[in-house]
Protein backbone atom coordinates (compact mmCIF):
# COMPACT_ATOMS: atom_id res chain seq x y z
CA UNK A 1 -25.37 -33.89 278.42
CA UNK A 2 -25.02 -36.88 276.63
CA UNK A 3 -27.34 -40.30 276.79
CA UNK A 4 -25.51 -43.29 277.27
CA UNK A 5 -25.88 -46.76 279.48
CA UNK A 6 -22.31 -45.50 280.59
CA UNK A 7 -23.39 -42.40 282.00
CA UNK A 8 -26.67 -44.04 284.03
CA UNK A 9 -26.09 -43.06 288.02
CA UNK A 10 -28.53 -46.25 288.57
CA UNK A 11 -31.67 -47.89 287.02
CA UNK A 12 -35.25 -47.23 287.86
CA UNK A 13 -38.52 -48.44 287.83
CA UNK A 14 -40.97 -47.11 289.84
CA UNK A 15 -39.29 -44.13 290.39
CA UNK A 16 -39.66 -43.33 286.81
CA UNK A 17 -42.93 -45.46 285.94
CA UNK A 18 -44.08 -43.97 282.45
CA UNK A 19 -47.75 -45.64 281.50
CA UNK A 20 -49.75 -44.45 278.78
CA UNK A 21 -52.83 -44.60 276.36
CA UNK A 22 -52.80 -42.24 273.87
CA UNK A 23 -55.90 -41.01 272.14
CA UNK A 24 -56.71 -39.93 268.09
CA UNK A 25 -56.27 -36.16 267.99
CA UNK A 26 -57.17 -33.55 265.76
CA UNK A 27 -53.57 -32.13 264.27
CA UNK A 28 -53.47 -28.43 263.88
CA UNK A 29 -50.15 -27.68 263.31
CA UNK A 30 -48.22 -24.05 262.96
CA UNK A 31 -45.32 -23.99 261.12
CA UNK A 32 -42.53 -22.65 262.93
CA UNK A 33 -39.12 -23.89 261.14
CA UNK A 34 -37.46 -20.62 260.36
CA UNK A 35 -38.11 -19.01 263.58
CA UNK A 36 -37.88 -21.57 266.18
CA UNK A 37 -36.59 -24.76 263.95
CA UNK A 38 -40.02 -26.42 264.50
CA UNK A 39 -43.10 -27.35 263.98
CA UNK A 40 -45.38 -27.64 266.51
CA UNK A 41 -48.67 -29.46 266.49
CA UNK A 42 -51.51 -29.43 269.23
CA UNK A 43 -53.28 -32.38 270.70
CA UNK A 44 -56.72 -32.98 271.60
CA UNK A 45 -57.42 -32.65 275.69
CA UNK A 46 -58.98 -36.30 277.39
CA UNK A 47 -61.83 -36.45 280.15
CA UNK A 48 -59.14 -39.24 281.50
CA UNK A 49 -55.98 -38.00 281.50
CA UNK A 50 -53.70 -40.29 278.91
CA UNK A 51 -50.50 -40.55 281.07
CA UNK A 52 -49.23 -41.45 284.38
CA UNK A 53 -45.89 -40.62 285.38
CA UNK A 54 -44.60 -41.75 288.89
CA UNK A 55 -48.16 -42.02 290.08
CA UNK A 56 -49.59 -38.43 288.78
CA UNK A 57 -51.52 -38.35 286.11
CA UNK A 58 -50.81 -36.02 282.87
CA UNK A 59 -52.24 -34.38 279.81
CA UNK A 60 -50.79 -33.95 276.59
CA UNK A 61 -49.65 -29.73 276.53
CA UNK A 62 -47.96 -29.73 273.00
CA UNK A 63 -46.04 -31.82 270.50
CA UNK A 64 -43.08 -30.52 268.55
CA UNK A 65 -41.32 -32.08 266.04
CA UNK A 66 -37.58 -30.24 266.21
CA UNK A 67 -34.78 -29.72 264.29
CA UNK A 68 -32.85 -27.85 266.23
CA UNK A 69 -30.00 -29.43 268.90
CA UNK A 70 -31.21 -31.01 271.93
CA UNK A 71 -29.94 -33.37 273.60
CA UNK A 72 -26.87 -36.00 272.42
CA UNK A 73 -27.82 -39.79 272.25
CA UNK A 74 -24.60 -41.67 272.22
CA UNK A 75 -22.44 -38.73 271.92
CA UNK A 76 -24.26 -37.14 268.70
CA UNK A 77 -27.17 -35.51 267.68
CA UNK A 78 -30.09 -37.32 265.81
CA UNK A 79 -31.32 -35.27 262.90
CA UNK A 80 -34.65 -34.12 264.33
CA UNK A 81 -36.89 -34.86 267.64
CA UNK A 82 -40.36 -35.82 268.76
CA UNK A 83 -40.60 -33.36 271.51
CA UNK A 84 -44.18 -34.30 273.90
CA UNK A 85 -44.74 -32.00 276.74
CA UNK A 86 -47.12 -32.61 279.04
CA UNK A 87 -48.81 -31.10 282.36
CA UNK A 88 -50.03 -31.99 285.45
CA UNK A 89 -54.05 -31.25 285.74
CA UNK A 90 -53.32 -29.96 290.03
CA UNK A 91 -50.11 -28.60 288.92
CA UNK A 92 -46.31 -30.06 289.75
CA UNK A 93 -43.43 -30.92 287.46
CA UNK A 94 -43.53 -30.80 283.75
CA UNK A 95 -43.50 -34.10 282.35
CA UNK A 96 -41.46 -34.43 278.81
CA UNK A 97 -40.58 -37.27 276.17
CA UNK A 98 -38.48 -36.82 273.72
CA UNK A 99 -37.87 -39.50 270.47
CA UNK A 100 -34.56 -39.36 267.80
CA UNK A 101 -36.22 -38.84 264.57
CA UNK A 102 -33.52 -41.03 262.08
CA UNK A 103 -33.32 -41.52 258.34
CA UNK A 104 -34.45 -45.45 257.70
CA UNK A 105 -36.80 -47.98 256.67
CA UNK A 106 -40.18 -46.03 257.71
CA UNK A 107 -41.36 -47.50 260.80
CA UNK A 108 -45.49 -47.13 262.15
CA UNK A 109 -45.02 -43.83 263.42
CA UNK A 110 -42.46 -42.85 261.00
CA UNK A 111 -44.80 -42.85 258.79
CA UNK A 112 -47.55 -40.98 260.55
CA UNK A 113 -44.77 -38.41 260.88
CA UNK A 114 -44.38 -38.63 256.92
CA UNK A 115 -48.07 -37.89 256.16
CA UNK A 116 -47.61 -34.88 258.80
CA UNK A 117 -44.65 -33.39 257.44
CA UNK A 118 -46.02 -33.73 253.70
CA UNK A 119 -49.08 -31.91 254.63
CA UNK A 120 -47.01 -29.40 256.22
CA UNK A 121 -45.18 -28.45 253.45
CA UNK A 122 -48.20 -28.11 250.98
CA UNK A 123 -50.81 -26.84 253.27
CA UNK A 124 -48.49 -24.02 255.37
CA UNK A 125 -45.23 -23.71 253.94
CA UNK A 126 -45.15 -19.86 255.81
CA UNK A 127 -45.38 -19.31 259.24
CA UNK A 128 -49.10 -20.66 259.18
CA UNK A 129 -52.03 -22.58 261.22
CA UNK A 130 -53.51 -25.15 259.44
CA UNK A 131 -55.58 -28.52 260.23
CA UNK A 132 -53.59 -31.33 258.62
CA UNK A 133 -56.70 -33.73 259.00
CA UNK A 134 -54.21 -36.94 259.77
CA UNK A 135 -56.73 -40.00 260.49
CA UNK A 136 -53.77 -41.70 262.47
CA UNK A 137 -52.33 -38.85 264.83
CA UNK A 138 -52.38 -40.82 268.00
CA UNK A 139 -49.26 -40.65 269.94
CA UNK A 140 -49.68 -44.02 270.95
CA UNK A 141 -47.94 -44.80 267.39
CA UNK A 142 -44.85 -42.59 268.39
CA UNK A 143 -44.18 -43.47 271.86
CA UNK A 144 -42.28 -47.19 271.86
CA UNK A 145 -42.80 -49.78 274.26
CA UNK A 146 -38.92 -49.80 274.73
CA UNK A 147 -36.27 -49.19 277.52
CA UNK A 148 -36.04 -45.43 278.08
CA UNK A 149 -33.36 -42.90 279.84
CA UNK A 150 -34.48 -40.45 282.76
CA UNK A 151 -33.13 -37.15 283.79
CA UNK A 152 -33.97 -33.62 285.14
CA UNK A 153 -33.74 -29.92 283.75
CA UNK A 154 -35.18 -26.54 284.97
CA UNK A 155 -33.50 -27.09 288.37
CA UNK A 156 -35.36 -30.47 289.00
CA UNK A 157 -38.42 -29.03 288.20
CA UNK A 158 -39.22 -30.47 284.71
CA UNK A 159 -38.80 -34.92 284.40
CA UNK A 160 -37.50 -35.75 281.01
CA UNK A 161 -38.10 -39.37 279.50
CA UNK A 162 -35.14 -39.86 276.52
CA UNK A 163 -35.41 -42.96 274.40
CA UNK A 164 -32.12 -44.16 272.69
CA UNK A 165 -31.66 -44.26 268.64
CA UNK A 166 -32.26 -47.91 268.18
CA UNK A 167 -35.95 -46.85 268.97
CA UNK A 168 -36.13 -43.76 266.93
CA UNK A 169 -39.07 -42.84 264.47
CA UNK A 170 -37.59 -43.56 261.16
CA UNK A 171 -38.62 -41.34 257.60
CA UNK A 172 -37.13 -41.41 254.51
CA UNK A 173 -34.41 -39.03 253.74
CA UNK A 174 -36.61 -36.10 251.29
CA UNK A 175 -38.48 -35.44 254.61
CA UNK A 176 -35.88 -34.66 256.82
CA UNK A 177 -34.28 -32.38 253.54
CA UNK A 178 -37.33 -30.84 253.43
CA UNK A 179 -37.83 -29.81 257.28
CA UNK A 180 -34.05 -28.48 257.13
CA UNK A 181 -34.00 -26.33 253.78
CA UNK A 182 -37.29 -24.63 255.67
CA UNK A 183 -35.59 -24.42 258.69
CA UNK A 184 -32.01 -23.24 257.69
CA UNK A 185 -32.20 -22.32 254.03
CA UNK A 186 -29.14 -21.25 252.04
CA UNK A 187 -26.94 -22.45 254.64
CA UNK A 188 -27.78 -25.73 254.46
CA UNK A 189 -28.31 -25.84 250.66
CA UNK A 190 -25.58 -24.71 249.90
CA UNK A 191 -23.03 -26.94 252.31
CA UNK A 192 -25.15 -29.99 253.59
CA UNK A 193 -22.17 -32.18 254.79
CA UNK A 194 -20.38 -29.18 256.18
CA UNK A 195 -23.42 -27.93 257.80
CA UNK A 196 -24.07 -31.67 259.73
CA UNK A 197 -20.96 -31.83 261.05
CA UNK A 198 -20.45 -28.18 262.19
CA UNK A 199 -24.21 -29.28 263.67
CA UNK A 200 -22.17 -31.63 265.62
CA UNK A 201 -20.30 -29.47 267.65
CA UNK A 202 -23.24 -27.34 268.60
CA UNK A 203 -23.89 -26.32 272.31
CA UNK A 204 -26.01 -29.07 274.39
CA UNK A 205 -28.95 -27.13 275.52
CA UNK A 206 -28.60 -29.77 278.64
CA UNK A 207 -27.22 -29.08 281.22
CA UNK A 208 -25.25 -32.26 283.09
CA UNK A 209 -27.75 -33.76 285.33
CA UNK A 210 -28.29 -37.62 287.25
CA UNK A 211 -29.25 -39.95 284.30
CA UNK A 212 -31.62 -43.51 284.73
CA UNK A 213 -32.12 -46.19 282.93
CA UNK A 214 -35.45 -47.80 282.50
CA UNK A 215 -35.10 -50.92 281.19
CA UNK A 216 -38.42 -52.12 281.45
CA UNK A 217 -39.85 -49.39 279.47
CA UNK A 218 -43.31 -47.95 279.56
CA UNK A 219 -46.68 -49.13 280.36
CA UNK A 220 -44.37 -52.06 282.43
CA UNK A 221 -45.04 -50.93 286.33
CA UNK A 222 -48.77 -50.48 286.96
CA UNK A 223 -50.05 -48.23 289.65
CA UNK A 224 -52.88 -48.04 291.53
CA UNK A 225 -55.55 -44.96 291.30
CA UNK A 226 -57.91 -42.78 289.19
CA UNK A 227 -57.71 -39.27 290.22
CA UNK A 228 -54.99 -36.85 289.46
CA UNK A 229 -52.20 -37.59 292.14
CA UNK A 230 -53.72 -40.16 293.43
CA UNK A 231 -51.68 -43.19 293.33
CA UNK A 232 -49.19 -44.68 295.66
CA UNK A 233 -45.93 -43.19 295.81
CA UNK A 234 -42.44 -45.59 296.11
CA UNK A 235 -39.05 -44.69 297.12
CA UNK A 236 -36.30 -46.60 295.10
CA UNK A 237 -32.91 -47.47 297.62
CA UNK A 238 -29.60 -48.26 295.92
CA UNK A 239 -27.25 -48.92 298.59
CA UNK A 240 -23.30 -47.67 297.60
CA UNK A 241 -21.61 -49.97 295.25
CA UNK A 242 -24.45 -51.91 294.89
CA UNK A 243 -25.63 -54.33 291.80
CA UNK A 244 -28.48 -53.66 289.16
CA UNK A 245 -30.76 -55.11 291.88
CA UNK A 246 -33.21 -52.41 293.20
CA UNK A 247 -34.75 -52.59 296.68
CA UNK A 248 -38.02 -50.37 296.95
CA UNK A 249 -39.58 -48.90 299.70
CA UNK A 250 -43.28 -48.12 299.79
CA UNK A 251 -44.55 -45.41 301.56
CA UNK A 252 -47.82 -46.62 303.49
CA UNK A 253 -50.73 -44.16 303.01
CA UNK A 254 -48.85 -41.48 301.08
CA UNK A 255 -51.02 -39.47 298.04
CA UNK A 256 -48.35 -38.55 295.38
CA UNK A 257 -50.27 -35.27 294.89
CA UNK A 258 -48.18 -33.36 297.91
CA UNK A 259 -51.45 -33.01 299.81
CA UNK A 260 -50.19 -35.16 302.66
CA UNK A 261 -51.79 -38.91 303.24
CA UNK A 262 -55.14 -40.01 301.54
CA UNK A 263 -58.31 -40.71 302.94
CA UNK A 264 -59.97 -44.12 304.02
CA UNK A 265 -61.54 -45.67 301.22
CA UNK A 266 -64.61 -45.94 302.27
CA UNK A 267 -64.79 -42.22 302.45
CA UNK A 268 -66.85 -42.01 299.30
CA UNK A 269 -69.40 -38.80 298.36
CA UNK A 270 -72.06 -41.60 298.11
CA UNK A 271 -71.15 -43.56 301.27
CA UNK A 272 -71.28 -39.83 302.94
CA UNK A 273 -75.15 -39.20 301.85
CA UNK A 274 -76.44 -42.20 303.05
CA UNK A 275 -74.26 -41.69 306.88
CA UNK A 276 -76.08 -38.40 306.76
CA UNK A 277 -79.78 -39.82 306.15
CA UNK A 278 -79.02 -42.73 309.13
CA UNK A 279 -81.11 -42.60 312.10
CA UNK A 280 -77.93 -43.40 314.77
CA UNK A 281 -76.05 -40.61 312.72
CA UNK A 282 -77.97 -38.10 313.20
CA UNK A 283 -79.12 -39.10 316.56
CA UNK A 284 -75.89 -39.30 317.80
CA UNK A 285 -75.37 -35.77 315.80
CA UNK A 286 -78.25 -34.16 317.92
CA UNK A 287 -76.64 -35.63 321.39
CA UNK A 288 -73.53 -34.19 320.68
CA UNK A 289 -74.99 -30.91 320.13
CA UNK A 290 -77.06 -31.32 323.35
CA UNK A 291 -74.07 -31.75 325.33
CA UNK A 292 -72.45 -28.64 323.38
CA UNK A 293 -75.01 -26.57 324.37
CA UNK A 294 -75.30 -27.43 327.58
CA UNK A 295 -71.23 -27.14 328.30
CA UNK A 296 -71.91 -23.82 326.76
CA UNK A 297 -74.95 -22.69 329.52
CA UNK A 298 -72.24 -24.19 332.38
CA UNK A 299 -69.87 -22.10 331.18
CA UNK A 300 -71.63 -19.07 330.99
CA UNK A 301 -72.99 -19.65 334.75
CA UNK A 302 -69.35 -20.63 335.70
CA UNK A 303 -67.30 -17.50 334.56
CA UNK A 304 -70.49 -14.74 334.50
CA UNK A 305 -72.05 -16.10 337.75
CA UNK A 306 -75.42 -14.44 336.77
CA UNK A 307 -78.08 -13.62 339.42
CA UNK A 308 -79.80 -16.92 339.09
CA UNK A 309 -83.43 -15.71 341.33
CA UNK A 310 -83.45 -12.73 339.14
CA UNK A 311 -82.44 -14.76 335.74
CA UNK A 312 -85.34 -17.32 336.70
CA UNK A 313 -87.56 -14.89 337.41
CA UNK A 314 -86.86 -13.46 334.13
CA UNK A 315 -87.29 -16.94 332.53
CA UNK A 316 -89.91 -16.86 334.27
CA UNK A 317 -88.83 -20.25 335.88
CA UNK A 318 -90.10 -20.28 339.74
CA UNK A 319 -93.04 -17.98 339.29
CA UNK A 320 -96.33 -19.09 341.54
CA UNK A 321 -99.33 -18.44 339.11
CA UNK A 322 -101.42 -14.93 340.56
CA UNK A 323 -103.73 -15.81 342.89
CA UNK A 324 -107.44 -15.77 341.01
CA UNK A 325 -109.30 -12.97 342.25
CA UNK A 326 -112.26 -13.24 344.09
CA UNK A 327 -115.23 -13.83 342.71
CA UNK A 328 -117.61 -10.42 343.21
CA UNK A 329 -121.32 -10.71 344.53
């Protein structure tokens, strides 16, 4: 698969409405560049989840910074990746970002990624666990504010966010020498111009799927809501052989979390306990289960037709008081 404005099947906005606030994390990372051409690097869970992707909000699940072969941008392969994974807290698609990692003038984040990378090196240059203790590692330095590609993998089940190499994360050239002579070694050592451009011609782990544009980029469409799931949900119409104009269609009443249509507003846990505590309420409450119970005593004289002398004599409903006895002399 390759990234391109001239492979986009359309643009996008709400349909692929990224927002974000990224907070400071603790960065553990584990060192995983001669087994899986990584390093991956955890990231702190929120009370309010950071992310909202097409109305359902997200958590952070892992960040990776790869050197392996992803995905093309503009038919070639950037030298590394930013790879962000994240997960829905009531479950639903996996939501992932991924940002070219470029040698150049060291940018905010590209320099966030330099301290990480340094650390690495010194701190767990095995296959090791260690606490980097990076002040800055906020994600919210890595993520740019830019116009951003859309596709699918995993049989539509996972959304993937690409942004193009004119908004890469840019480090200086010893750091990406020093992630690739962990990760590959001799081989790379040994040939490093022959080993880029066999690199090059390396299988696309992508498989060829619709591509979107974004050209708004994130944190450009807000949506309403607070829980997970809970925001309005849009449905973006591009008639055949239409322009770059989009026409969207809102769905009236529809909860993005696949549980069907939400409730009123008003229908609030605190709004509840004071309908419970109201005099009508539970007046009306006790009628209803008057007329209940007496449907239920019709019901049972309709279909058991009980012996109603005998059943009121039982009740004792009917009954003339004994006579009082006679007084004795």
């Amino acid at each position: 698969m390759n990234i391109a404005k001239n492979e986009i099947a359309g643009n996008c906005k709400l349909k692929c409405a990224y927002n974000f606030n990224y907070s400071n994390s603790n960065c553990v990372v584990t060192n995983q560049l001669k087994t899986y051409k990584r390093l991956k690097f955890n990231y702190d869970l929120t009370k309010v989840p950071p992310v909202t992707w097409n109305g359902m909000k997200y958590q952070v699940n892992s960040v990776e910074l790869s050197v392996k072969t992803l995905i093309k941008i503009h038919n070639k392969y950037p030298l590394a990746y930013l790879v962000i994974t994240h997960t829905n807290p009531v479950g639903g698609k996996i939501m992932i970002v991924i940002i070219p990692i470029i040698v150049g003038n060291t940018n905010k984040g590209g320099s966030v990624l330099e301290e990480m990378i340094a650390k690495t090196m010194k701190q767990a240059p095995a296959s090791e666990t260690t606490d980097l203790k990076v002040d800055n590692y906020n994600l919210n330095f890595f993520v740019p504010s830019s116009p951003f590609y859309s596709t699918t993998m995993m049989g539509d089940t996972i959304d993937v966010v690409v942004f193009d190499t004119m908004y890469a994360l840019q480090v200086k050239d010893n750091y990406i020498q020093s992630l690739y002579m962990m990760a590959y070694g001799q081989e790379y050592i040994k040939t490093q111009k022959a080993f880029l451009k066999k690199r090059q011609s390396a299988k696309n782990l992508f498989l060829k799927a619709p591509l979107y544009y974004n050209a708004s980029g994130p944190n450009s469409t807000r949506v309403r809501g607070s829980g997970p799931g809970n925001d309005d949900i849009y449905i973006e119409c591009n008639p055949v052989g239409s322009s770059d104009d989009d026409t969207f269609v809102k769905m009236p009443g529809f909860s993005g979390d696949g549980s069907g249509y939400n409730l009123p507003k008003w229908l609030t846990k605190k709004n509840l306990k004071k309908l419970v505590k109201n005099p009508w309420f539970i007046g009306v409450m006790v009628f209803i289960a008057a007329l209940i119970l007496y449907g239920v005593f019709l019901g049972y004289v309709k279909y058991f037709k009980p012996n109603v002398p005998e059943l009121k004599k039982k009740l004792g409903f009917g009954n003339k008081p004994p006579d009082a006895a006679p007084p004795t002399t």
